[in-house]
C-alpha atoms as a PDB file:
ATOM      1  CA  UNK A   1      32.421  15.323  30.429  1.00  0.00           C
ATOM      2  CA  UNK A   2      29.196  13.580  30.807  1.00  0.00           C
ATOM      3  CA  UNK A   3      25.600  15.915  31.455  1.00  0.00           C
ATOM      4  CA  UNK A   4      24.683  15.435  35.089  1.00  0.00           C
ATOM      5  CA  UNK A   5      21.553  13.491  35.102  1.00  0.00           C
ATOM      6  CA  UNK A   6      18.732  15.743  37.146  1.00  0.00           C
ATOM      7  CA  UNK A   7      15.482  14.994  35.264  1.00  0.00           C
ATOM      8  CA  UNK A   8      12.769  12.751  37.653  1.00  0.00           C
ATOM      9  CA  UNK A   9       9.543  10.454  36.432  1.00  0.00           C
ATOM     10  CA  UNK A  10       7.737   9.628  39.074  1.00  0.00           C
ATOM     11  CA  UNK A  11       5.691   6.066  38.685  1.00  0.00           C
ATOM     12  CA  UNK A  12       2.829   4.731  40.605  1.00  0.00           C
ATOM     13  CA  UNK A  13       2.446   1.020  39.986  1.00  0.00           C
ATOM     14  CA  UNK A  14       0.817  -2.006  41.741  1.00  0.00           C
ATOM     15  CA  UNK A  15       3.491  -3.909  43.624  1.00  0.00           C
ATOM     16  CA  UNK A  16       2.582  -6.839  41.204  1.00  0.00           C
ATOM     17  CA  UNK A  17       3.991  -5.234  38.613  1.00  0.00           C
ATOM     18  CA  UNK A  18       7.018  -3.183  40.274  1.00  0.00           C
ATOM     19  CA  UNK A  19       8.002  -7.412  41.259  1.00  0.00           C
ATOM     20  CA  UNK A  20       7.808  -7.801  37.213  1.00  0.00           C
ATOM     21  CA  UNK A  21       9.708  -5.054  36.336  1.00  0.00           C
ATOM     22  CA  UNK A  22      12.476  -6.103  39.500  1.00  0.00           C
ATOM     23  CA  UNK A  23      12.398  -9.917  37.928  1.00  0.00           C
ATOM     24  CA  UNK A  24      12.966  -8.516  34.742  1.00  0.00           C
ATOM     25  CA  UNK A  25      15.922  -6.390  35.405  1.00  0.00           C
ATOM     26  CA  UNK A  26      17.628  -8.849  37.366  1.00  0.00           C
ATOM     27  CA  UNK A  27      17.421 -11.367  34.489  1.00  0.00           C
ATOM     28  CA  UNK A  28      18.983  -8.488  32.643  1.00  0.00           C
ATOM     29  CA  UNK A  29      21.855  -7.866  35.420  1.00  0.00           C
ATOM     30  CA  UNK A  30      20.449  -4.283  34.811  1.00  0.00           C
ATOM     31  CA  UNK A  31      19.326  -1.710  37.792  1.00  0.00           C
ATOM     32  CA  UNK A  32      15.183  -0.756  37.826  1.00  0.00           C
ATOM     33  CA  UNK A  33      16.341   2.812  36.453  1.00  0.00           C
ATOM     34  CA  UNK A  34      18.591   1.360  34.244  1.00  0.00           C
ATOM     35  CA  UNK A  35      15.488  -1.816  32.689  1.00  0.00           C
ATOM     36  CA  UNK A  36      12.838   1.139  32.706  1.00  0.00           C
ATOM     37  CA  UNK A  37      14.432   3.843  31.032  1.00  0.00           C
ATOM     38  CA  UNK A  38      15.477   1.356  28.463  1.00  0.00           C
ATOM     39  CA  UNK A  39      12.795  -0.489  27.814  1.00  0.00           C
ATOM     40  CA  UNK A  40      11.201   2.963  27.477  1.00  0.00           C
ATOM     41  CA  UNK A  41      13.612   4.573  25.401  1.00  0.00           C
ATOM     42  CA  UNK A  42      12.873   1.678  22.864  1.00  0.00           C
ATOM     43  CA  UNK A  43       9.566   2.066  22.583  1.00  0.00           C
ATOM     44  CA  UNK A  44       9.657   5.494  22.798  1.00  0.00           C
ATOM     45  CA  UNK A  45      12.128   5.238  19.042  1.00  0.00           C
ATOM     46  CA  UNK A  46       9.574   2.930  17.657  1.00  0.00           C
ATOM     47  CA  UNK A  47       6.489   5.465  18.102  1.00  0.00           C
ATOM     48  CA  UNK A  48       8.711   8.418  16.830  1.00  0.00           C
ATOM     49  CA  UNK A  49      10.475   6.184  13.787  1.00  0.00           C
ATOM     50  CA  UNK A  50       6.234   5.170  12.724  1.00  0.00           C
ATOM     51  CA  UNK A  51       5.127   8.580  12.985  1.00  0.00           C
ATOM     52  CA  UNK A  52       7.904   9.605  10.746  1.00  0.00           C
ATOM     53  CA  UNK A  53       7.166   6.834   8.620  1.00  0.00           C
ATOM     54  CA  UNK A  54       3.552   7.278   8.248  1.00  0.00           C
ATOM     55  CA  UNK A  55       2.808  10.695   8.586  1.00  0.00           C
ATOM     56  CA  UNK A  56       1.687  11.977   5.288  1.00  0.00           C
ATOM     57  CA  UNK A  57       1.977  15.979   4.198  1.00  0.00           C
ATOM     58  CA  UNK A  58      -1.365  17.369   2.790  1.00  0.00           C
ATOM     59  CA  UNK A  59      -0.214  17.120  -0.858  1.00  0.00           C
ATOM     60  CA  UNK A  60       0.624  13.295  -0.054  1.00  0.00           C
ATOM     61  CA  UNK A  61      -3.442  12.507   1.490  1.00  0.00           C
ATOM     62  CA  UNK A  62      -4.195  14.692  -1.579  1.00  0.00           C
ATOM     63  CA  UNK A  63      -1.998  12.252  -4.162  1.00  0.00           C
ATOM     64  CA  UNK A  64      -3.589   8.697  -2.192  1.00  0.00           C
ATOM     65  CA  UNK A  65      -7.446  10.202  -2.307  1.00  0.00           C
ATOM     66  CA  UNK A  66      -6.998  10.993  -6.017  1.00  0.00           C
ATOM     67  CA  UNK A  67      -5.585   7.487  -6.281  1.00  0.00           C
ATOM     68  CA  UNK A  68      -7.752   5.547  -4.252  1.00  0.00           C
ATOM     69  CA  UNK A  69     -10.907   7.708  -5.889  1.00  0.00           C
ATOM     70  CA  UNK A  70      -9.577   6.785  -9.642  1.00  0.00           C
ATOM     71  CA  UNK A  71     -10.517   4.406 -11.649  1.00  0.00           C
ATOM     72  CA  UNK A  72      -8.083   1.372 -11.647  1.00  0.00           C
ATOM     73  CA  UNK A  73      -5.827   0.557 -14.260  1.00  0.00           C
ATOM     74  CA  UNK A  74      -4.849  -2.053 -16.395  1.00  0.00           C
ATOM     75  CA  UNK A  75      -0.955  -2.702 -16.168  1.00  0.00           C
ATOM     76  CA  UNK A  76      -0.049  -4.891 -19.367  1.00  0.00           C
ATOM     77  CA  UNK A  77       3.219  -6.594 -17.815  1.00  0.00           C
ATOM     78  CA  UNK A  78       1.288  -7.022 -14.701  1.00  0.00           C
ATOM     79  CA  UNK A  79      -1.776  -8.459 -16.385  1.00  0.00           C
ATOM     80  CA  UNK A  80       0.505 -11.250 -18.521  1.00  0.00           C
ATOM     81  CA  UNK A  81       2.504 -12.089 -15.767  1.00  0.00           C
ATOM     82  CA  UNK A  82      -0.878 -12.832 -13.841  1.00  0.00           C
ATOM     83  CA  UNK A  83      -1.536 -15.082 -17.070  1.00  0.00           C
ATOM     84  CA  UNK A  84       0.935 -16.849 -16.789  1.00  0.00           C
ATOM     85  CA  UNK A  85       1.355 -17.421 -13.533  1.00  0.00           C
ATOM     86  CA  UNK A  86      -2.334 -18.678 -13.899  1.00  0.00           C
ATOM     87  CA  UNK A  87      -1.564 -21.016 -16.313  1.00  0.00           C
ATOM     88  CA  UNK A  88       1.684 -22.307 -14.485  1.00  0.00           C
ATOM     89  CA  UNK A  89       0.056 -22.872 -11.801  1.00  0.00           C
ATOM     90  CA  UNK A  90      -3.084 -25.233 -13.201  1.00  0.00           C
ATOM     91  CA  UNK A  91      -0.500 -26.718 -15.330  1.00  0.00           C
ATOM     92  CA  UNK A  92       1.626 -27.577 -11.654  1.00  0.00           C
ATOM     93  CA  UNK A  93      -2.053 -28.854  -9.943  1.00  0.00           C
ATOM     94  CA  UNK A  94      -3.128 -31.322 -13.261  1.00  0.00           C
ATOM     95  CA  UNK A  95      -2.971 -34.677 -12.367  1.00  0.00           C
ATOM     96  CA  UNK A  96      -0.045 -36.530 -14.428  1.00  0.00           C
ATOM     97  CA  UNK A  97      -2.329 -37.967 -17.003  1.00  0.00           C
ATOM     98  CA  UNK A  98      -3.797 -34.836 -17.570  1.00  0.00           C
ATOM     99  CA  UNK A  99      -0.067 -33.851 -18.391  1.00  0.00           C
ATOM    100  CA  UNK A 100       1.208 -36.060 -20.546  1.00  0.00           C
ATOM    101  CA  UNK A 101      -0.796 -36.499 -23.889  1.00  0.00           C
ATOM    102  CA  UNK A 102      -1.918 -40.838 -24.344  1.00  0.00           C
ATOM    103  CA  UNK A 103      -0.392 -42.612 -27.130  1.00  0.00           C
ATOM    104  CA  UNK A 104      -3.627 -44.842 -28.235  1.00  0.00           C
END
């Protein structure tokens, strides 16, 4: 059996937008109560779903200040494969005589 629905919001809006919201909903082939409370029920799981996301414990904000305060770091597989990405890529943007070797 389905909960009986008895909570209220109560909205003040300009009539400019209540026409909005009315257009909208009838392009939806929803009800206003039915448009609203969706559209706000999305939103509402997009704020709660980034908060979760991004909220960081203390020992986390501890972890990124020591990281962000450190000096950097020289990754060796990283640094090579800038390298030779480098050289790839002037290799790529050499104009074709600067490619291929002259035979004089």
């Amino acid at each position: 059996m389905s909960e009986a629905k008895s909570a209220r919001i109560n909205l003040r809006l300009t009539a400019e937008a209540l026409e909005t919201i009315r257009a909208a909903a009838s392009v939806q082939q929803q009800d206003l109560t039915s448009f609203v409370l969706g559209a706000a029920m999305e939103r509402a799981r997009a704020v709660l779903a980034e908060d979760r996301i991004l909220r960081l414990t203390p020992h986390e904000v501890n972890q990124l200040e020591r990281a962000l305060d450190s000096e950097p770091e020289v990754v060796p597989q990283l640094q090579a494969f800038i390298r030779r990405f480098s050289v790839d890529r002037e290799a790529i943007s050499a104009s074709p005589s600067e490619r291929t070797p002259s035979r004089t």
